[in-house]
PDB file of N, CA and C in Angstrom:
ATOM      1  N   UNK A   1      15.266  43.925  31.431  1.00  0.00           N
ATOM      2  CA  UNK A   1      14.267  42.938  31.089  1.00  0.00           C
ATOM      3  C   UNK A   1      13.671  43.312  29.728  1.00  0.00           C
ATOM      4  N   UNK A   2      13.214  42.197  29.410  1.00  0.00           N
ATOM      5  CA  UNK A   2      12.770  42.728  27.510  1.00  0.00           C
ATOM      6  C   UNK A   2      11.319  42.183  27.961  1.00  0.00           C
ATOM      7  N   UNK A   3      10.856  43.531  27.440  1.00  0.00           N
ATOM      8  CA  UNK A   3       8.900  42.892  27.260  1.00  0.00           C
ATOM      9  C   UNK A   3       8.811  42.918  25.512  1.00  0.00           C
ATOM     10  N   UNK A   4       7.849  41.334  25.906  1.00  0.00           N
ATOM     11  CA  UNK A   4       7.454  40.922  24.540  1.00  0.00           C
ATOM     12  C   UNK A   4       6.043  41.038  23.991  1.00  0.00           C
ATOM     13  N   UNK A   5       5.820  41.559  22.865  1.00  0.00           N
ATOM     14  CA  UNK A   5       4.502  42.116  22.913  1.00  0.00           C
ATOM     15  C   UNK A   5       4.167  41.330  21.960  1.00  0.00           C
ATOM     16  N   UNK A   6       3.102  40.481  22.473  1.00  0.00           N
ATOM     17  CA  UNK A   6       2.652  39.503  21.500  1.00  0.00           C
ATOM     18  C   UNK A   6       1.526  40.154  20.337  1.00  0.00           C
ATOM     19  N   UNK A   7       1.053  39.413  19.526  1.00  0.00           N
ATOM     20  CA  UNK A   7       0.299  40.284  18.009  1.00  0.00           C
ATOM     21  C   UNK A   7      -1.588  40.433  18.901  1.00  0.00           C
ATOM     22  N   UNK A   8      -2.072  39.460  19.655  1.00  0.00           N
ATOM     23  CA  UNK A   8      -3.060  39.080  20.203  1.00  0.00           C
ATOM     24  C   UNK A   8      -3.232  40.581  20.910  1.00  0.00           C
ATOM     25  N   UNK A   9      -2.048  40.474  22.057  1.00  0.00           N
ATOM     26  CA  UNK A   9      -2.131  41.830  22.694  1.00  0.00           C
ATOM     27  C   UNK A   9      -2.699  43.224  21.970  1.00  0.00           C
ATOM     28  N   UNK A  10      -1.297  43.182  21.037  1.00  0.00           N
ATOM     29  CA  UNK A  10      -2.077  44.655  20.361  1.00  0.00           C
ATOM     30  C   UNK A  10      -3.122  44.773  19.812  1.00  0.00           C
ATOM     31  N   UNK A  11      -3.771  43.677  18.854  1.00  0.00           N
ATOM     32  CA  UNK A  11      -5.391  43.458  19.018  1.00  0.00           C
ATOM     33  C   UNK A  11      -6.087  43.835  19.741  1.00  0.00           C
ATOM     34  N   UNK A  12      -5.540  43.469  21.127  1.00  0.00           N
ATOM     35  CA  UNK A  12      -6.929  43.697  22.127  1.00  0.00           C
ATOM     36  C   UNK A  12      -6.915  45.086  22.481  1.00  0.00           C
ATOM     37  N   UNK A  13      -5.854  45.496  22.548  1.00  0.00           N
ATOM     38  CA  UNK A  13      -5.146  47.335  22.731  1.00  0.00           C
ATOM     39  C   UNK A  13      -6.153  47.949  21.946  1.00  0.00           C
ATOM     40  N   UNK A  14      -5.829  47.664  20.724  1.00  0.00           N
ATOM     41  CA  UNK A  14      -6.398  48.675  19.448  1.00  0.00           C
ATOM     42  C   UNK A  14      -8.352  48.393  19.499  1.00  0.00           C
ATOM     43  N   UNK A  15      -8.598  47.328  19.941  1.00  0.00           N
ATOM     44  CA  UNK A  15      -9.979  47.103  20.010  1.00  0.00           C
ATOM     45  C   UNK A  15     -10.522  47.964  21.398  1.00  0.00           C
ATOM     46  N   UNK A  16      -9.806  48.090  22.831  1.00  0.00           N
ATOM     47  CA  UNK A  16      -9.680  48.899  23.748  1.00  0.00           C
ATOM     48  C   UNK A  16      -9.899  50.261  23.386  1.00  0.00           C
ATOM     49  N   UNK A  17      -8.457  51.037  22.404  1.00  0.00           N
ATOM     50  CA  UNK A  17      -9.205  52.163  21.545  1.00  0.00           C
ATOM     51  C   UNK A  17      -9.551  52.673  21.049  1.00  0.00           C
ATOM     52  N   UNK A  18     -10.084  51.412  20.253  1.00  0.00           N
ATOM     53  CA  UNK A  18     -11.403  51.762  19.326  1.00  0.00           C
ATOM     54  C   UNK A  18     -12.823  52.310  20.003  1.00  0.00           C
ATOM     55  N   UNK A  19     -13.169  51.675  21.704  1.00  0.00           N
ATOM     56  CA  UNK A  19     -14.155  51.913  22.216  1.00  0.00           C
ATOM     57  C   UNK A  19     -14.227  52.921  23.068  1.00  0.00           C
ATOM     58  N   UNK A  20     -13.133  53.291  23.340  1.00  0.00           N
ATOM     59  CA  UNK A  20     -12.458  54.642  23.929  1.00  0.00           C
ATOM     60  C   UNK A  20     -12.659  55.726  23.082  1.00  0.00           C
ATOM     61  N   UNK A  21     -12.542  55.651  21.989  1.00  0.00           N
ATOM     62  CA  UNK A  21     -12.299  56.779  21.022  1.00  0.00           C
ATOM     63  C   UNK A  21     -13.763  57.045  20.571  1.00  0.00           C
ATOM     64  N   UNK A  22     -14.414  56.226  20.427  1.00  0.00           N
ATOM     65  CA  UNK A  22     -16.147  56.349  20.225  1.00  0.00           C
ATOM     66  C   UNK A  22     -16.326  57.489  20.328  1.00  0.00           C
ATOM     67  N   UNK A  23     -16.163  57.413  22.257  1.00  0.00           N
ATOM     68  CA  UNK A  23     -16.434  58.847  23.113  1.00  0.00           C
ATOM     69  C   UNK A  23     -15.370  60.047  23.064  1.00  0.00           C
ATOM     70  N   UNK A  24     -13.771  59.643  23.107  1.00  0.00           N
ATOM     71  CA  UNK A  24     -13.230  60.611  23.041  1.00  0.00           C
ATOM     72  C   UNK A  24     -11.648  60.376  22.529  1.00  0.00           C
ATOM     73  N   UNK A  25     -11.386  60.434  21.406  1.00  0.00           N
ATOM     74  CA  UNK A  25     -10.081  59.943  20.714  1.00  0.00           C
ATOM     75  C   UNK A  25      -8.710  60.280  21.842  1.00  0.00           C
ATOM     76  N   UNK A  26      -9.627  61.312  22.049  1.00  0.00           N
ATOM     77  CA  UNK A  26      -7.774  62.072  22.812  1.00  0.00           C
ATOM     78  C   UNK A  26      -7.710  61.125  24.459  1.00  0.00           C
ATOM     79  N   UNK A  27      -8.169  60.654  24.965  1.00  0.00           N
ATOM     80  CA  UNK A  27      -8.325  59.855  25.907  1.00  0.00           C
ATOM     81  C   UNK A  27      -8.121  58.539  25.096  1.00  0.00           C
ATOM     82  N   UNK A  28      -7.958  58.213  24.467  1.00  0.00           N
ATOM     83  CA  UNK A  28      -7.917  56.925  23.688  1.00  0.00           C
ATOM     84  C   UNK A  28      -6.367  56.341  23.889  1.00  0.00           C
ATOM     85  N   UNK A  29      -5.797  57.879  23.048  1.00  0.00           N
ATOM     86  CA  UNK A  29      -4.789  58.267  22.644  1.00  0.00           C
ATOM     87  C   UNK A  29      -3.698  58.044  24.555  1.00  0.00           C
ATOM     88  N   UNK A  30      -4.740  58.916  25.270  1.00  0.00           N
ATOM     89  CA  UNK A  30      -3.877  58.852  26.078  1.00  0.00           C
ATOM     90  C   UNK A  30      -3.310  57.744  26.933  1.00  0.00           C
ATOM     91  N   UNK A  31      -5.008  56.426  26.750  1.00  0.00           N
ATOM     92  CA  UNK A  31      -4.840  55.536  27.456  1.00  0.00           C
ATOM     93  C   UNK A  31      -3.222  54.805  26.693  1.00  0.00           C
ATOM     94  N   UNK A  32      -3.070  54.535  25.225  1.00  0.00           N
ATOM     95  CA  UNK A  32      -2.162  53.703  24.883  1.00  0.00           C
ATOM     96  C   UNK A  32      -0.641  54.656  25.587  1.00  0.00           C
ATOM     97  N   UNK A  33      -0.943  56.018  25.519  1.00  0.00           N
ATOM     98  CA  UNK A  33       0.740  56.563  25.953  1.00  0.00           C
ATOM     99  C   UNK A  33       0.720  56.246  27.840  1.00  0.00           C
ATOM    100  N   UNK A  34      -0.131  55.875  28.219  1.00  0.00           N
ATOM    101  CA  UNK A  34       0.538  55.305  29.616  1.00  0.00           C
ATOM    102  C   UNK A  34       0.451  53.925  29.558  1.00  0.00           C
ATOM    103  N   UNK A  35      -0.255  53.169  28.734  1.00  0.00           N
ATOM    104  CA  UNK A  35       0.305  51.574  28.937  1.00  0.00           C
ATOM    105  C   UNK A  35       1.297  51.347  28.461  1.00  0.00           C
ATOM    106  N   UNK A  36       1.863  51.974  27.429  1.00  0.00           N
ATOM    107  CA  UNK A  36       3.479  52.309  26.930  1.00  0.00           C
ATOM    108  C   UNK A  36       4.296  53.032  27.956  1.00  0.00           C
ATOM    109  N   UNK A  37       4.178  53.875  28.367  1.00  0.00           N
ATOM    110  CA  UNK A  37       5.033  54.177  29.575  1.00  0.00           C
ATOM    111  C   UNK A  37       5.192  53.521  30.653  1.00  0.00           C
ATOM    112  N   UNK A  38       4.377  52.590  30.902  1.00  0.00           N
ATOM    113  CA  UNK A  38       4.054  51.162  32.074  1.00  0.00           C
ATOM    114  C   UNK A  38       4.783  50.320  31.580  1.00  0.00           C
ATOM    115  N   UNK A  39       4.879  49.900  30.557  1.00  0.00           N
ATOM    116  CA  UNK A  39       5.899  48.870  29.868  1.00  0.00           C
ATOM    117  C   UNK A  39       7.325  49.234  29.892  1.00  0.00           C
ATOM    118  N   UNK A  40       7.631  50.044  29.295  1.00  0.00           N
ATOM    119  CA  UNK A  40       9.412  50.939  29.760  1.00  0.00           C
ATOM    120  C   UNK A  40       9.323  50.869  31.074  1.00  0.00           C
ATOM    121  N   UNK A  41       8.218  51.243  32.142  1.00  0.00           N
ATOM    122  CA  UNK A  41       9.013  50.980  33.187  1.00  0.00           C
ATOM    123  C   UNK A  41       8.938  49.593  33.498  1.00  0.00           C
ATOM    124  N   UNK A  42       8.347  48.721  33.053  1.00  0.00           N
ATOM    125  CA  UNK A  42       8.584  47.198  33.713  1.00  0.00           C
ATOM    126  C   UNK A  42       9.492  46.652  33.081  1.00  0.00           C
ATOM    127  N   UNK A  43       9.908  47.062  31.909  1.00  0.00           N
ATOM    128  CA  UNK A  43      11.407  46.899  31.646  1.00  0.00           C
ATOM    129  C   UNK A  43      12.196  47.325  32.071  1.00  0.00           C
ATOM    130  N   UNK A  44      12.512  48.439  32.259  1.00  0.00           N
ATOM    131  CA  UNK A  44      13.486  49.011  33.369  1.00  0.00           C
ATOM    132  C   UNK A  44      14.202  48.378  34.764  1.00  0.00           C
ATOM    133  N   UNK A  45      12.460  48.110  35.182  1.00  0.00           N
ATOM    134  CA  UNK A  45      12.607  47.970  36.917  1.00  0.00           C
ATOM    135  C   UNK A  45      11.605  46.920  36.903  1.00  0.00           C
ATOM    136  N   UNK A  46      12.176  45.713  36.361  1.00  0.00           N
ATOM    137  CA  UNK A  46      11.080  44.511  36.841  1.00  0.00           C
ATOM    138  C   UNK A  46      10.856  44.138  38.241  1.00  0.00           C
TER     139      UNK A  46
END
């Protein structure tokens, strides 16, 4: 399956950790490496 990542999305991502990072970048950081790892797997294994 192909996920399509629309431009809106990553907007809202990057605005997500922007408010994340306020408090703590590295949690910011970490939230985007598991919504990226959530995506490979829903491509994978829809």
């Amino acid at each position: 399956m192909r996920i399509t990542r629309r431009p809106r999305a990553r907007e809202d991502l990057l605005e997500v950790w922007g408010y994340i990072a306020d408090d703590n970048e590295t949690a910011a950081d970490r939230m985007l490496d598991r919504i990226e790892q959530k995506l490979f797997m829903l491509a994978d294994h829809p």
